[in-house]
C-alpha atoms as a PDB file:
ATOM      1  CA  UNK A   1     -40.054 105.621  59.750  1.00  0.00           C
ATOM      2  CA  UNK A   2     -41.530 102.013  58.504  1.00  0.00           C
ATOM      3  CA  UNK A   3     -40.042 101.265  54.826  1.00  0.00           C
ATOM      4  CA  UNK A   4     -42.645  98.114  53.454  1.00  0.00           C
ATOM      5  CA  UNK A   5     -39.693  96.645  50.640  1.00  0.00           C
ATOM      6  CA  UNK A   6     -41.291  95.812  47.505  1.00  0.00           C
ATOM      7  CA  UNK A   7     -40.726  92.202  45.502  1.00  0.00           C
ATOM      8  CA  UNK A   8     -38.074  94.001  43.378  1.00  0.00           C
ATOM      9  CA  UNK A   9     -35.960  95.709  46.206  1.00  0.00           C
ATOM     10  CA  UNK A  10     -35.507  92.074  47.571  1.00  0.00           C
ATOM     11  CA  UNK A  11     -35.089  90.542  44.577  1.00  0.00           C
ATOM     12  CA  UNK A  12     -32.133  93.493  44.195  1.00  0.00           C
ATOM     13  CA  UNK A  13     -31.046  92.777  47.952  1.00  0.00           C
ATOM     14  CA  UNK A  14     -30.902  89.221  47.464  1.00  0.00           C
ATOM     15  CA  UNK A  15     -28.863  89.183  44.209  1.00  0.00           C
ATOM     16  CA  UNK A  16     -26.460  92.283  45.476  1.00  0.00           C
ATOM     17  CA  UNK A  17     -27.317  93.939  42.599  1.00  0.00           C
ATOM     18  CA  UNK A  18     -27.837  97.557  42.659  1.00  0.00           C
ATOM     19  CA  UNK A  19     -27.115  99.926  45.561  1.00  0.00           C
ATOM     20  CA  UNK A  20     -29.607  98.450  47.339  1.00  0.00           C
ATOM     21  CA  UNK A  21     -27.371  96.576  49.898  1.00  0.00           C
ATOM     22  CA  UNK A  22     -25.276  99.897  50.585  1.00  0.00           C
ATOM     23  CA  UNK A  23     -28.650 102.006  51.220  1.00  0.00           C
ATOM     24  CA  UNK A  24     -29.919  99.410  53.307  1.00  0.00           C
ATOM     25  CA  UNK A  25     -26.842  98.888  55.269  1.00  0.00           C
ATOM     26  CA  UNK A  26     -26.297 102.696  55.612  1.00  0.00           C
ATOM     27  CA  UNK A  27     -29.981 103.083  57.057  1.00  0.00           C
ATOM     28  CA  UNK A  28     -29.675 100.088  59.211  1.00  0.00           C
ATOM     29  CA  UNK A  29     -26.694 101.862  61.124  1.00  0.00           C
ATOM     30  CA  UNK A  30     -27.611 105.143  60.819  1.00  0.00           C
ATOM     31  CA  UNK A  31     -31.195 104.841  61.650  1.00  0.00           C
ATOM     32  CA  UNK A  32     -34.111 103.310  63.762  1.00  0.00           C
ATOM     33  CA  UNK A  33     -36.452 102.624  60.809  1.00  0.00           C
ATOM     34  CA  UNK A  34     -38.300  99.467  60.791  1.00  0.00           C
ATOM     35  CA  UNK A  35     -38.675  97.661  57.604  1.00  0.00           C
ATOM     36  CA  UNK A  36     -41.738  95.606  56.067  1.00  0.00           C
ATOM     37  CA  UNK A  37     -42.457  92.766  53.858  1.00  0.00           C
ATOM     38  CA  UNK A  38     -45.996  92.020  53.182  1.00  0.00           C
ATOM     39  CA  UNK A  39     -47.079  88.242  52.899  1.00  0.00           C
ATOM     40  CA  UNK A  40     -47.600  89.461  49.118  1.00  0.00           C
ATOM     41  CA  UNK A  41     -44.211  90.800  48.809  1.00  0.00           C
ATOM     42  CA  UNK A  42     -42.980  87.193  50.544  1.00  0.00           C
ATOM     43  CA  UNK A  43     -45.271  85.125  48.290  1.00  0.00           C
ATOM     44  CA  UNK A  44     -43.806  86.482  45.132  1.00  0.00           C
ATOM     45  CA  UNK A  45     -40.094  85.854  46.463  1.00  0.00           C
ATOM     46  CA  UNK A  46     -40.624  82.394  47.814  1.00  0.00           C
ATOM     47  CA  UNK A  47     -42.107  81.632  44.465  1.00  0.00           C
ATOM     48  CA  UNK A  48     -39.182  82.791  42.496  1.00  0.00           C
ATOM     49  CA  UNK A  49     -36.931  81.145  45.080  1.00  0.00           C
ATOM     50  CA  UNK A  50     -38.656  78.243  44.497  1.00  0.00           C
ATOM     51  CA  UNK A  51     -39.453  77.462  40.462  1.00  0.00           C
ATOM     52  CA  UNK A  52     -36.837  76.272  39.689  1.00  0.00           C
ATOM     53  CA  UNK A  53     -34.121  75.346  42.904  1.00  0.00           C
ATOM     54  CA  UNK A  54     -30.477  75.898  41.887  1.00  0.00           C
ATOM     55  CA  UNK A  55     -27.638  76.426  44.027  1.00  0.00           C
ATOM     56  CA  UNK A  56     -27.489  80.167  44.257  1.00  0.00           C
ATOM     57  CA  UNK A  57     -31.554  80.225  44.353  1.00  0.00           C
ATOM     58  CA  UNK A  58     -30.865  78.109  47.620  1.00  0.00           C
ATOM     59  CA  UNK A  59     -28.444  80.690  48.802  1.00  0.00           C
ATOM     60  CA  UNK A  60     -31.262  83.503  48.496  1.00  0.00           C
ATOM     61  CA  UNK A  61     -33.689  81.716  49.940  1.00  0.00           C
ATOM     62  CA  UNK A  62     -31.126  81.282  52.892  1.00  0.00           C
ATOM     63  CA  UNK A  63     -30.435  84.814  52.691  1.00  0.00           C
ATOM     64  CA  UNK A  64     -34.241  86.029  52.445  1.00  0.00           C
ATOM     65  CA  UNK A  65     -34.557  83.842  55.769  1.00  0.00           C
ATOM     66  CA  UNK A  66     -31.866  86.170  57.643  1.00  0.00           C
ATOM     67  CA  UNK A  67     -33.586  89.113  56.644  1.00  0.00           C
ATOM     68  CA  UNK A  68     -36.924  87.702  57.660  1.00  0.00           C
ATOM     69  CA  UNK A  69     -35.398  86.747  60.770  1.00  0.00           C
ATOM     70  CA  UNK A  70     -33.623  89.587  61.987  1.00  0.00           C
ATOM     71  CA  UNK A  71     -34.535  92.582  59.930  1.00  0.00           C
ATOM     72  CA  UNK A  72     -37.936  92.709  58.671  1.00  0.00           C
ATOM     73  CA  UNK A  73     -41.278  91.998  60.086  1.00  0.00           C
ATOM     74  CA  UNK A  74     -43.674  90.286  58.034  1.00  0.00           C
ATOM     75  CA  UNK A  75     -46.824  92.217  58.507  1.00  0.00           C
ATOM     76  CA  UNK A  76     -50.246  91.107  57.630  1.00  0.00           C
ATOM     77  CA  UNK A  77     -52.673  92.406  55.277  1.00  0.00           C
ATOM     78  CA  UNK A  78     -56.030  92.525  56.948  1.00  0.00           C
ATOM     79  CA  UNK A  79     -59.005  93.199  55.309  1.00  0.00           C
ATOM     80  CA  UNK A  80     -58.532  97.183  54.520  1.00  0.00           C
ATOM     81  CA  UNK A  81     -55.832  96.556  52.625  1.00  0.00           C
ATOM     82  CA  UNK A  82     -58.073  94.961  50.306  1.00  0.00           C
ATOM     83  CA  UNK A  83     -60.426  97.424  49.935  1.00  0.00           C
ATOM     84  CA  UNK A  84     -57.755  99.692  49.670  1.00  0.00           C
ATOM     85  CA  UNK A  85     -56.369  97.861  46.513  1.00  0.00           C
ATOM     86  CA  UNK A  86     -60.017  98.224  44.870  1.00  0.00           C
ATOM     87  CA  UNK A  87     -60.195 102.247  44.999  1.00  0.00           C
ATOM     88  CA  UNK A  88     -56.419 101.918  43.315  1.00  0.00           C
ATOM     89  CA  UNK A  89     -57.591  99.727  40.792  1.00  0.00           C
ATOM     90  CA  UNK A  90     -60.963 101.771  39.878  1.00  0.00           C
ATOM     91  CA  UNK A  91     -58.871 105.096  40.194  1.00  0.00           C
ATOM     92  CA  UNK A  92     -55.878 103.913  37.324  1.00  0.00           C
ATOM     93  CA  UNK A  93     -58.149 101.863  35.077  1.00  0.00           C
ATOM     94  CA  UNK A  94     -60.247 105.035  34.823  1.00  0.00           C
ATOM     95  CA  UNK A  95     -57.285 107.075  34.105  1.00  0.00           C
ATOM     96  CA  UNK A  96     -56.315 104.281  31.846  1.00  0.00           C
ATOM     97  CA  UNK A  97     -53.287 104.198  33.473  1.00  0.00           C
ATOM     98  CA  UNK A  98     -53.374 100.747  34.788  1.00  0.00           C
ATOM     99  CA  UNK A  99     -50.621  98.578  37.032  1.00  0.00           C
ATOM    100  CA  UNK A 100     -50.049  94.985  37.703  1.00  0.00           C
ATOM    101  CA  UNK A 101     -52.391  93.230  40.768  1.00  0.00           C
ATOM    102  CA  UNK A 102     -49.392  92.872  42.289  1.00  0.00           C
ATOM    103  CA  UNK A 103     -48.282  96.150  42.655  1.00  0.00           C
ATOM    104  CA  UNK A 104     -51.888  97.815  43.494  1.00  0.00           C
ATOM    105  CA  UNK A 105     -51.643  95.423  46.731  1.00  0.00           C
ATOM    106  CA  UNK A 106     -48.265  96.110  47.353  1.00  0.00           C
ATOM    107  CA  UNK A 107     -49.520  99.678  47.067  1.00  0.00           C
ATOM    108  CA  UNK A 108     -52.534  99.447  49.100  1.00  0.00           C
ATOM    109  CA  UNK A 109     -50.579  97.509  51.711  1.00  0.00           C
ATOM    110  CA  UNK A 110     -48.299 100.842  52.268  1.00  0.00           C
ATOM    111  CA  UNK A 111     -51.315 103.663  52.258  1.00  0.00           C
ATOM    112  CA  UNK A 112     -53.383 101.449  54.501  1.00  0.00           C
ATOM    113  CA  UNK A 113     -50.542 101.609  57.076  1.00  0.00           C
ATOM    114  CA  UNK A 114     -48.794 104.661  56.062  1.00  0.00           C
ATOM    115  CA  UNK A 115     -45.753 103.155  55.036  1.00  0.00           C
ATOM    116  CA  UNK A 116     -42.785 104.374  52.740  1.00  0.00           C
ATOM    117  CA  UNK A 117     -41.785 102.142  49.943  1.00  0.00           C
ATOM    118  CA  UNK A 118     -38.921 100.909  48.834  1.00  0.00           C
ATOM    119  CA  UNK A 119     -39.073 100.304  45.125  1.00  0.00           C
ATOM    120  CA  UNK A 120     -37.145 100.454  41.910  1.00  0.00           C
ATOM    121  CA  UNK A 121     -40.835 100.503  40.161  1.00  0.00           C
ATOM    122  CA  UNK A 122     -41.343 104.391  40.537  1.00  0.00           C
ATOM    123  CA  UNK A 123     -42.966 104.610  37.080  1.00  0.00           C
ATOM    124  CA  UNK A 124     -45.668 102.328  38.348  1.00  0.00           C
ATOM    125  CA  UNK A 125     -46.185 103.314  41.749  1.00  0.00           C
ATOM    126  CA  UNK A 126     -45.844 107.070  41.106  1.00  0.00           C
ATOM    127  CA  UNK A 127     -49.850 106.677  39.025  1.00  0.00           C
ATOM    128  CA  UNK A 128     -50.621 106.148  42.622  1.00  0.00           C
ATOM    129  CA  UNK A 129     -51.640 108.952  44.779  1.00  0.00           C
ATOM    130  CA  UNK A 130     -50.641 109.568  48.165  1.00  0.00           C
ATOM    131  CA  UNK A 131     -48.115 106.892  48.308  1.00  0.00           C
ATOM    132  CA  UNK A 132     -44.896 107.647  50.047  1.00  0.00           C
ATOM    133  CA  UNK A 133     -41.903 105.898  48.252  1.00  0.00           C
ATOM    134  CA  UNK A 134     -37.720 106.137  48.104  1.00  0.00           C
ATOM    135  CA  UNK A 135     -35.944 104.244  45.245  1.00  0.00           C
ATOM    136  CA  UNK A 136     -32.443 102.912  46.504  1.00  0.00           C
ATOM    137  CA  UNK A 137     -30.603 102.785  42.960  1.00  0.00           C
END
């Protein structure tokens, strides 16, 4: 299975907050899964990493470059993915049941390539249909 690990599941990860380290150290072991960040998903990270540089920010941006390294695979969000993001957007705002940019991408990024996501957001990404998702809390 490919797991695509959404801003907030890092964030989590990162901070060892949650029972997001345990699940993901569990699965590592216990599974061959392959796990996903989109450039969108590392955008959003590097730019909270990076506003404003402390000591322990510097420590998860160290530790964000480990699991780039030698757990995740940045994957690439070709044009699809876009288009993708457009039919999510038209289908909540007609519902009126609209989500953050952010999220419909980070959406659209996981449909496109039939991906599972990792998320603490379910009440967000469950207005979304189709999309395959686990929360790790």
């Amino acid at each position: 299975m490919i797991y695509a690990l959404d801003t907030n599941t890092i964030s989590y990860y990162l901070r060892d907050e949650g029972r997001v380290n345990e699940h993901f150290q569990r699965e590592i072991k216990e599974n061959d899964n392959i796990y996903a960040i989109s450039y969108f998903c590392a955008y959003e990270i590097q730019r909270w990493l990076n506003y404003k540089p402390t000591r322990i920010t510097r420590l998860y941006a160290t530790q964000f470059d480990i699991l780039f390294q030698n757990v995740c695979e940045l994957a690439d969000m070709p044009a699809p993915i876009w288009g993708k993001a457009v039919d999510i957007h038209i289908a909540l705002q007609s519902k009126g049941k609209l989500i953050g940019d952010a999220d419909i991408l980070i959406a659209s990024y996981c449909l496109v390539n039939d991906y599972t996501l990792v998320t603490r957001n379910i009440n967000d990404f469950e207005r979304i249909d189709g999309l395959k998702f686990v929360n790790w809390y």
